[in-house]
Protein backbone atom coordinates (compact mmCIF):
# COMPACT_ATOMS: atom_id res chain seq x y z
CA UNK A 1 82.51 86.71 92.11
CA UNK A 2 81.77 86.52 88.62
CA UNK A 3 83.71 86.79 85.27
CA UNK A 4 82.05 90.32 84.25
CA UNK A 5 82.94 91.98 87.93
CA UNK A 6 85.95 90.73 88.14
CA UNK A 7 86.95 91.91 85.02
CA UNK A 8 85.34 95.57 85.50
CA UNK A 9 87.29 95.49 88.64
CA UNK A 10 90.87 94.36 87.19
CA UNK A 11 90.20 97.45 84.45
CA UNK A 12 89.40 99.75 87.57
CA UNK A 13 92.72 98.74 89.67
CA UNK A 14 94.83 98.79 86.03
CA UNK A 15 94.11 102.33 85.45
CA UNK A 16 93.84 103.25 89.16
CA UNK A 17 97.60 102.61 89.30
CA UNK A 18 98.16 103.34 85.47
CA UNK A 19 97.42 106.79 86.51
CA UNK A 20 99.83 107.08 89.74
CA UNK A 21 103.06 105.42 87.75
CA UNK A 22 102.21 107.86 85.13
CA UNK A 23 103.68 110.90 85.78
CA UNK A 24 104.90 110.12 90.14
CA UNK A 25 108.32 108.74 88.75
CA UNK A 26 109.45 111.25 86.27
CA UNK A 27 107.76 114.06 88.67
CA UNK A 28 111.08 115.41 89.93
CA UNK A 29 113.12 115.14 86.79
CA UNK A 30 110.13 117.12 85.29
CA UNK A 31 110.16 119.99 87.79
CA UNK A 32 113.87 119.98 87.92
CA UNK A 33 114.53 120.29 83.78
CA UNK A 34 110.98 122.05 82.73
CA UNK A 35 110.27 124.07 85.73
CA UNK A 36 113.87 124.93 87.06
CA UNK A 37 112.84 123.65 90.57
CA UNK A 38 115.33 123.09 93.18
CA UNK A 39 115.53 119.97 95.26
CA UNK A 40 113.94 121.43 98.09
CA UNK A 41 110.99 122.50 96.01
CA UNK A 42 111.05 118.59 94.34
CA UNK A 43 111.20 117.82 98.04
CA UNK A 44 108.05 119.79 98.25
CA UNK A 45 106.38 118.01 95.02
CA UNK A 46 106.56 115.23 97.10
CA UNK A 47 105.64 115.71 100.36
CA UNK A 48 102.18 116.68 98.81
CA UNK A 49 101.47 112.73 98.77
CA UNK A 50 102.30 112.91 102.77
CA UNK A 51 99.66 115.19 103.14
CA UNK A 52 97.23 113.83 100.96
CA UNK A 53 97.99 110.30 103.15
CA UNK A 54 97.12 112.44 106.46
CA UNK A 55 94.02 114.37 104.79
CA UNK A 56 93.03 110.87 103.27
CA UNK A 57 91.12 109.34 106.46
CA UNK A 58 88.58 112.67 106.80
CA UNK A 59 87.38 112.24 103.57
CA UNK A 60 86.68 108.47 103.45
CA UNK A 61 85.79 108.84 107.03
CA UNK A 62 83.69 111.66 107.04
CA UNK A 63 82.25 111.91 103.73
CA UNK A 64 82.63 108.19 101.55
CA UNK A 65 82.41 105.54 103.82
CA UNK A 66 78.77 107.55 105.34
CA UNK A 67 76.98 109.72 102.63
CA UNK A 68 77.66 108.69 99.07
CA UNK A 69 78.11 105.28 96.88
CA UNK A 70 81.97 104.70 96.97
CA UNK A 71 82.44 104.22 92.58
CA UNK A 72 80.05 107.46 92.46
CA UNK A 73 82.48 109.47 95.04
CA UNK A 74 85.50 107.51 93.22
CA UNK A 75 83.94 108.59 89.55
CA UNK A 76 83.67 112.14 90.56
CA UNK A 77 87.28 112.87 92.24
CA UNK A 78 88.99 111.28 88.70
CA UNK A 79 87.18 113.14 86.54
CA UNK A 80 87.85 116.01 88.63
CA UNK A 81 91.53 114.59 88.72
CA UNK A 82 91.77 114.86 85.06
CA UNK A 83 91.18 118.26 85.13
CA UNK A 84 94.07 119.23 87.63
CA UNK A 85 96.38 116.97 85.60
CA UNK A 86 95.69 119.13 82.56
CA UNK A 87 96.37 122.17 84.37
CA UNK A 88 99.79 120.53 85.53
CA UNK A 89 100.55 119.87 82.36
CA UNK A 90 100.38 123.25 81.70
CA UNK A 91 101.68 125.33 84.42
CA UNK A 92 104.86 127.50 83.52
CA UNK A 93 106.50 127.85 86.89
CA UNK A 94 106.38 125.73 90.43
CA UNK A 95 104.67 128.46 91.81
CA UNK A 96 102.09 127.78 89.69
CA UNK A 97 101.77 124.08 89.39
CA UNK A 98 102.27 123.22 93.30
CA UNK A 99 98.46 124.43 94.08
CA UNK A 100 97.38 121.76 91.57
CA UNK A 101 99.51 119.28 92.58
CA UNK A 102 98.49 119.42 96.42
CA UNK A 103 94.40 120.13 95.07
CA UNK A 104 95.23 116.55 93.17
CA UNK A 105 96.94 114.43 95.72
CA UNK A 106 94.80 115.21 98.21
CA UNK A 107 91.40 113.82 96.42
CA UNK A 108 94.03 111.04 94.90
CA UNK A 109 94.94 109.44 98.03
CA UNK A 110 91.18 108.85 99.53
CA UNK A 111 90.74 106.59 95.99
CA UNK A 112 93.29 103.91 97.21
CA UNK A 113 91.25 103.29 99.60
CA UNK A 114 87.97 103.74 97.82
CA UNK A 115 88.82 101.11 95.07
CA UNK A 116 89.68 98.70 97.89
CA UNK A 117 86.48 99.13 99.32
CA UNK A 118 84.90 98.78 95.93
CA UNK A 119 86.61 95.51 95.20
CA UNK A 120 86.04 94.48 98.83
CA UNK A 121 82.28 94.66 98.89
CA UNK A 122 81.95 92.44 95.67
CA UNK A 123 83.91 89.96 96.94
CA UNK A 124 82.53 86.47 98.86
CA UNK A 125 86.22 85.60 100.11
CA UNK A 126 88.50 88.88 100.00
CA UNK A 127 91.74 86.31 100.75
CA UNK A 128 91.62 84.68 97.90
CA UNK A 129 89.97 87.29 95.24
CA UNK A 130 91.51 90.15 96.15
CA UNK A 131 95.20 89.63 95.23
CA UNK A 132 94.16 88.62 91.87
CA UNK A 133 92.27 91.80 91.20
CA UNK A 134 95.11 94.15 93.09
CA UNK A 135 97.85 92.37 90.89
CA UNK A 136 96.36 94.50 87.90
CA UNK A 137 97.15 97.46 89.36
CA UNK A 138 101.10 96.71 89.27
CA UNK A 139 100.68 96.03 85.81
CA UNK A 140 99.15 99.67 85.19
CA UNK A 141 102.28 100.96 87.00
CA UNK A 142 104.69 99.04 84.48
CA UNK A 143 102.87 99.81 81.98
CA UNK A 144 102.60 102.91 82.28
CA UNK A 145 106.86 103.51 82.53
CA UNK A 146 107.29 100.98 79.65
CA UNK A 147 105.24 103.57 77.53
CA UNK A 148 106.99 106.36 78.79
CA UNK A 149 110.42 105.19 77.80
CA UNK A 150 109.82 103.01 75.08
CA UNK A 151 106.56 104.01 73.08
CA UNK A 152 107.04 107.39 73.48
CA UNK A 153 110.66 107.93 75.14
CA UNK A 154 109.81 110.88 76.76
CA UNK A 155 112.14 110.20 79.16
CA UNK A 156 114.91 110.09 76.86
CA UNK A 157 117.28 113.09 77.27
CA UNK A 158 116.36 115.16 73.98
CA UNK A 159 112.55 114.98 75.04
CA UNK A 160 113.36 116.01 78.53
CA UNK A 161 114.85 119.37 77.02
CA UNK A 162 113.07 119.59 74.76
CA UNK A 163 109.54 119.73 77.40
CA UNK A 164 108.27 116.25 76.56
CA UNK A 165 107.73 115.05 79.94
CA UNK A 166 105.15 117.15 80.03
CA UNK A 167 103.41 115.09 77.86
CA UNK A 168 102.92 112.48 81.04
CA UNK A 169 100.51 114.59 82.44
CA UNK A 170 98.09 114.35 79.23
CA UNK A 171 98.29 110.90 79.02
CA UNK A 172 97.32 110.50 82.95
CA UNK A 173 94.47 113.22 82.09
CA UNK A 174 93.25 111.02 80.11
CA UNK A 175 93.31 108.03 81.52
CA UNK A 176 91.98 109.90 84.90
CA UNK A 177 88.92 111.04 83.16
CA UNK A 178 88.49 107.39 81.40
CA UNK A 179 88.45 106.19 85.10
CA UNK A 180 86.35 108.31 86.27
CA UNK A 181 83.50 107.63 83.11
CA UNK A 182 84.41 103.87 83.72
CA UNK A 183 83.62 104.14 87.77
CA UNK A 184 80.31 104.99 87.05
CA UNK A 185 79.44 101.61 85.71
CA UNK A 186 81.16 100.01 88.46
CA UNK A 187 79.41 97.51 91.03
CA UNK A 188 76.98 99.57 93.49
CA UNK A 189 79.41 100.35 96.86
CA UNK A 190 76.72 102.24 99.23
CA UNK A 191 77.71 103.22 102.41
CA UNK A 192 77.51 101.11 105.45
CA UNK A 193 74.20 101.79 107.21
CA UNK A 194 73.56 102.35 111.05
CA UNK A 195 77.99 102.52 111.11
CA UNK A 196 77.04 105.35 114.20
CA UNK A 197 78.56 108.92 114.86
CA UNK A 198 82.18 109.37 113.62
CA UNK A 199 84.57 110.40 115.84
CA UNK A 200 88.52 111.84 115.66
CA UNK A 201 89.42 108.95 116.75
CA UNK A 202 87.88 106.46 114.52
CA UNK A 203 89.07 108.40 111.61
CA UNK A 204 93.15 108.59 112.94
CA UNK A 205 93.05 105.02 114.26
CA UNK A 206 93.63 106.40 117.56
CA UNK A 207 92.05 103.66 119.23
CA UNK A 208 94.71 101.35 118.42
CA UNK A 209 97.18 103.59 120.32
CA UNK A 210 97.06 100.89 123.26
CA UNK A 211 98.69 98.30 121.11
CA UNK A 212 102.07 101.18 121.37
CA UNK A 213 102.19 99.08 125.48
CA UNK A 214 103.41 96.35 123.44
CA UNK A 215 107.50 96.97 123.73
CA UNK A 216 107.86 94.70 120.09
CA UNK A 217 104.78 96.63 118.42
CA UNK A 218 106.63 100.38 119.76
CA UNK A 219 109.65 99.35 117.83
CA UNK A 220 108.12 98.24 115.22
CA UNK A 221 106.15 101.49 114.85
CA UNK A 222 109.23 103.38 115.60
CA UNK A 223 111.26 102.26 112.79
CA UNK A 224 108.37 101.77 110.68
CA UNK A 225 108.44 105.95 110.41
CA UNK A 226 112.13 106.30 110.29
CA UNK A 227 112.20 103.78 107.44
CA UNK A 228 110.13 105.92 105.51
CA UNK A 229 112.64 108.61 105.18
CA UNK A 230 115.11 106.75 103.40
CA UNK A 231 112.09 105.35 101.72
CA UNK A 232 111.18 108.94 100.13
CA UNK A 233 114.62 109.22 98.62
CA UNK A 234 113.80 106.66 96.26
CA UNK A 235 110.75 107.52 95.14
CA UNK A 236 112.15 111.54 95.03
CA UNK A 237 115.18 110.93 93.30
CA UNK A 238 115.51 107.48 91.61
CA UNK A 239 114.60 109.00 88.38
CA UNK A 240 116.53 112.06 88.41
CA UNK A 241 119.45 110.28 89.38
CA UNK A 242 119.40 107.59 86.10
CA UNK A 243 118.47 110.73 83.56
CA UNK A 244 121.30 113.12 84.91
CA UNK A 245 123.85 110.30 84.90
CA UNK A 246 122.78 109.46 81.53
CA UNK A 247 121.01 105.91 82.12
CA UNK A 248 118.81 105.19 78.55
CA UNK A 249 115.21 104.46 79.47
CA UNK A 250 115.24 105.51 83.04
CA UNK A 251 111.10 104.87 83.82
CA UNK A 252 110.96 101.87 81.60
CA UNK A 253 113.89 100.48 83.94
CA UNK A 254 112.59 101.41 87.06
CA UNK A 255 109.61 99.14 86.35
CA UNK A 256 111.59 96.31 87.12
CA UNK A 257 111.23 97.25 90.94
CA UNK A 258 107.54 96.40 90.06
CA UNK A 259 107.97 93.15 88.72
CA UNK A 260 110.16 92.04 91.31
CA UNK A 261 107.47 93.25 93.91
CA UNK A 262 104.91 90.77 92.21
CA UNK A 263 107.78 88.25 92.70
CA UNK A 264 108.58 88.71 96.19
CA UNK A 265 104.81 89.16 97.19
CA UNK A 266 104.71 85.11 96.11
CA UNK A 267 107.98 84.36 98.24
CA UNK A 268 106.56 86.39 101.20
CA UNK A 269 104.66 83.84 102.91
CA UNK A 270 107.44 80.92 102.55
CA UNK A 271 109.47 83.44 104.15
CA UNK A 272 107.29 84.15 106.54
CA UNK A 273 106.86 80.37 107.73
CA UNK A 274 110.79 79.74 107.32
CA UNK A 275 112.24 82.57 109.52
CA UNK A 276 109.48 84.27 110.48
CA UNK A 277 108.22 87.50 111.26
CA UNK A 278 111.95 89.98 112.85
CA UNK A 279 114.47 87.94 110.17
CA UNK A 280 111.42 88.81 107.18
CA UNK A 281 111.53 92.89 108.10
CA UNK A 282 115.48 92.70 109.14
CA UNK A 283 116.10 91.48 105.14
CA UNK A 284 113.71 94.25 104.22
CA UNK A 285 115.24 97.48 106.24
CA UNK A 286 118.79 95.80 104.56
CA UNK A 287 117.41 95.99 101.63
CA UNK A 288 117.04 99.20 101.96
CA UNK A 289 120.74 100.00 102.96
CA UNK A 290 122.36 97.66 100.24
CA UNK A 291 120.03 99.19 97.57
CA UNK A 292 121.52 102.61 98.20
CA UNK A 293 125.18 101.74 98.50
CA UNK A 294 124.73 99.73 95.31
CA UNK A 295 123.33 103.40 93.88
CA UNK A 296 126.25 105.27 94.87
CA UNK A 297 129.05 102.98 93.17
CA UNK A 298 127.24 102.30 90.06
CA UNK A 299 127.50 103.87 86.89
CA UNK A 300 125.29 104.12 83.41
CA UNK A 301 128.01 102.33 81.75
CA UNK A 302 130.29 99.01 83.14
CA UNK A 303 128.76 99.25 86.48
CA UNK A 304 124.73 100.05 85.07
CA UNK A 305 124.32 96.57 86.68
CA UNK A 306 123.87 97.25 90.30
CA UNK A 307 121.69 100.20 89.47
CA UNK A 308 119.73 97.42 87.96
CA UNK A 309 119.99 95.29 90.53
CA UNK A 310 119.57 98.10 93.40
CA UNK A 311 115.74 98.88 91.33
CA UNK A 312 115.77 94.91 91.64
CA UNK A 313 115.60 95.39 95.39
CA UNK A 314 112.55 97.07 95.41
CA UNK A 315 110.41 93.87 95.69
CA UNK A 316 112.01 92.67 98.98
CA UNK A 317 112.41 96.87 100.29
CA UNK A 318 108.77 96.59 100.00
CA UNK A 319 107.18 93.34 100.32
CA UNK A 320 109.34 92.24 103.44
CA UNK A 321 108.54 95.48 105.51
CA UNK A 322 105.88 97.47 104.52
CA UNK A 323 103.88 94.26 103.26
CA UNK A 324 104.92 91.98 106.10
CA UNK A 325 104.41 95.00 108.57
CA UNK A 326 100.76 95.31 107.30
CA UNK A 327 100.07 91.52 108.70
CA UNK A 328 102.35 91.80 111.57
CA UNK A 329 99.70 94.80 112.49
CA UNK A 330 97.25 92.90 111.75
CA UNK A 331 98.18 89.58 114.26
CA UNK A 332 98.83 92.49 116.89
CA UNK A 333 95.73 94.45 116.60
CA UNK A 334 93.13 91.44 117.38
CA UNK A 335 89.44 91.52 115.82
CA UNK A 336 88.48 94.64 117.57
CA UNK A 337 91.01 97.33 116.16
CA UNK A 338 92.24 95.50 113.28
CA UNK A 339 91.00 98.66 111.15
CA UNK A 340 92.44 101.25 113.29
CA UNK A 341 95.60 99.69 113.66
CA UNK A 342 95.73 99.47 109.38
CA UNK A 343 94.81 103.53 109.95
CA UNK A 344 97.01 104.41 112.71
CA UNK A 345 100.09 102.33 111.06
CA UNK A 346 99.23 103.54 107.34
CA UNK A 347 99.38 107.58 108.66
CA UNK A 348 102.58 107.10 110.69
CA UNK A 349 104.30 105.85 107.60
CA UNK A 350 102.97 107.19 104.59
CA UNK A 351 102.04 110.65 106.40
CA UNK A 352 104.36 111.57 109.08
CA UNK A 353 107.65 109.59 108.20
CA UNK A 354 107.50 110.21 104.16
CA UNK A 355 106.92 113.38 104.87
CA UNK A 356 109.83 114.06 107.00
CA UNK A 357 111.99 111.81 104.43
CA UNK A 358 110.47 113.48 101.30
CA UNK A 359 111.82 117.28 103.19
CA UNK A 360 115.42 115.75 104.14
CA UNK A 361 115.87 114.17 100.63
CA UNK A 362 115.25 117.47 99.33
CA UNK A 363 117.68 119.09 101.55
CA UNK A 364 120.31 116.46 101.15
CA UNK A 365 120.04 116.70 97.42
CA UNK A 366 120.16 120.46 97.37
CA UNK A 367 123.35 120.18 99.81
CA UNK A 368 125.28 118.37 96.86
CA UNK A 369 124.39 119.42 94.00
CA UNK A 370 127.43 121.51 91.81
CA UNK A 371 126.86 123.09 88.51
CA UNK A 372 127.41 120.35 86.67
CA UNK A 373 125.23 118.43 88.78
CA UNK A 374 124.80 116.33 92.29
CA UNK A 375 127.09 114.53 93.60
CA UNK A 376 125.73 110.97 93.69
CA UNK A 377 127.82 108.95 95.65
CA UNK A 378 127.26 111.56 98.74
CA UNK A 379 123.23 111.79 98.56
CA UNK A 380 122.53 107.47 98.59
CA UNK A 381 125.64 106.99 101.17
CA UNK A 382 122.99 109.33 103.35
CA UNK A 383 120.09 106.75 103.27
CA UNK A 384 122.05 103.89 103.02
CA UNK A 385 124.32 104.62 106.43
CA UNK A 386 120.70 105.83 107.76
CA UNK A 387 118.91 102.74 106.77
CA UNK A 388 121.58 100.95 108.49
CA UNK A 389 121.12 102.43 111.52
CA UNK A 390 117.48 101.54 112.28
CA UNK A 391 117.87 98.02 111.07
CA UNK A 392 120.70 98.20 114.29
CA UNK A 393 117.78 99.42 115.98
CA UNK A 394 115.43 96.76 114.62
CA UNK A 395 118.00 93.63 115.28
CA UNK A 396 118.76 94.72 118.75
CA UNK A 397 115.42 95.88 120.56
CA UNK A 398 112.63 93.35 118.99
CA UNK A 399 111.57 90.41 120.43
CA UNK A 400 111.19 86.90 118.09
CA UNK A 401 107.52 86.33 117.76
CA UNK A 402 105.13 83.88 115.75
CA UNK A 403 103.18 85.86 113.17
CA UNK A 404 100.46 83.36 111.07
CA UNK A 405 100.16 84.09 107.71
CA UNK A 406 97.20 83.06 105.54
CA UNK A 407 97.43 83.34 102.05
């Protein structure tokens, strides 16, 4: 792969991701202090990225992977994104701005997988290009919170009353439609030729369901969903939590869960090879439970370090499940379904179980929340206890296996 591509492609993954961290984090803190949405309805905000996850397959199976070039398709939905962002940015109520928030996740969610397969097809050995180019889109995620908080500190308490989150939505509309001018000078991605008729299940990665006869792969899949729901609590309510509780710089600090996933990604295979592949996700479902007891005794002021170090966490809540779970899939799925297993896996966590933890972290939120505010120490105790449980699950019903990883 040459200099020029891969440089077109790092800019594409940058603002691919640039546009997500945007305006994702401070979502709920913007419904619940501009919009006067309760955490049910914040619960709802969120869930729309479940459902664009589950729509996601039919329109990359149905329409992008068969009919059209993939930067052309991928050109089109940002530009088209950019519109529904500015429409966000101005909608007065939640009735109003939910319809363009579930138009826009659901033609956002197909381009994760588009700008894969963009990157992809350029690429002579995927293994050792592609991590390189995808790295670059981490960086657009911290960059984009380290602007929030400190280039424009719209974040800060003042600008939250005063409507300036708002202003999170322009910036992404702009860097949406940038993407999609940029995607049309992109690398030619045409569709696979003579790929036959598409059926249900191709597009649900139903044919892996055969691989569920395997009693280590079933619990893996298992918890793999109920991880999720204490998973949507910190993407839901990580950044309400530091701006009511009065942390300075809330986004810009909750970028450090991204730079310790680009740390832990490294350590990942030496973990791997050391204790292999049940000790790897067992450290990454406690991660999960620690992270959230570590949220419920902190404080903004002599304790602000384990809210620090519970963002810290991030890098080995994601990397040692969700990233080690995507090549445990893969070792289990053999040649023939590796693709369908990546489908079938990616829809049972990011659809089904974030969408079930996205509607509980609403209604846990909403259950403790007093007029001066929620009660903290009650709504990560919930996760954390929860989190706890299926890594009981985990410890106790899988199997030790040998998982290869290449690098």
């Amino acid at each position: 792969m040459n200099t020029n591509i891969s440089i077109r492609l790092s800019v594409m993954m940058f603002l691919q991701f640039f546009i997500w961290g945007g305006w994702f984090v401070t979502l709920g803190t913007f419904l619940g202090n501009n919009l006067n949405a309760v955490d049910s309805q914040i619960g709802m905000a969120y869930s729309t990225q479940s459902w664009g996850a589950i729509i996601a397959p039919f329109i990359i199976g149905l329409i992008a992977d068969r009919f059209f070039n993939a930067e052309r398709i991928l050109g089109v939905i940002h530009l088209l994104g950019a519109v529904l962002m500015y429409m966000m940015a101005n909608a007065v109520s939640f009735e109003s701005f939910y319809p363009f928030l579930l138009g826009y996740m659901i033609i956002y969610m197909p381009t994760l997988a588009l700008v894969n397969s963009v990157a992809f097809r350029q690429m002579a050995d995927p293994s050792k290009d592609f991590s390189k180019i995808r790295v670059w889109g981490t960086i657009g995620w911290i960059v984009a919170g380290l602007v929030i908080s400190f280039v424009f500190s719209w974040d800060a308490a003042e600008s939250i009353a005063s409507g300036m989150l708002k202003h999170t939505f322009l910036m992404v509309a702009i860097a949406s439609a940038l993407l999609g001018i940029f995607s049309f000078t992109l690398p030619a991605t045409p569709p696979v030729e003579n790929q036959g008729p598409v059926t249900l299940r191709d597009i649900l990665g139903l044919d892996a369901l055969g691989l569920l006869k395997d009693r280590n792969f079933l619990v893996f899949f298992i918890s793999s969903v109920l991880i999720c729901i204490p998973l949507a609590f910190y993407y839901q309510q990580t950044n309400i939590f530091l701006s009511e509780i009065g942390v300075s710089n809330p986004t810009g600090k909750m970028t450090i869960g991204q730079m310790s996933e680009v740390l832990f990604m490294l350590l990942l295979p030496l973990f791997l090879k050391k204790y292999g592949i049940k000790k790897t996700l067992l450290v990454g479902m406690l991660a999960w439970a620690l992270r959230y007891v570590l949220f419920a005794i902190g404080n903004p002021d002599s304790l602000v370090i384990l809210l620090l170090l519970g963002i810290a966490l991030h890098g080995i809540c994601y990397d040692f499940f969700f990233v080690s779970g995507q090549i445990y899939t893969d070792s289990k799925a053999g040649e023939k379904y590796k693709s369908a297993a990546q489908g079938l896996i990616t829809l049972a966590t990011y659809g089904v179980g974030m969408l079930i933890g996205f509607w509980v972290a609403g209604q846990v939120a909403e259950a403790y929340v007093t007029e001066d505010g929620h009660t903290w120490p009650m709504v990560w105790l919930i996760p954390a206890v929860f989190s706890a449980g299926v890594f009981l699950i985990f410890a106790l019903a899988f199997k030790n296996e040998k998982v290869t990883y290449e690098d």
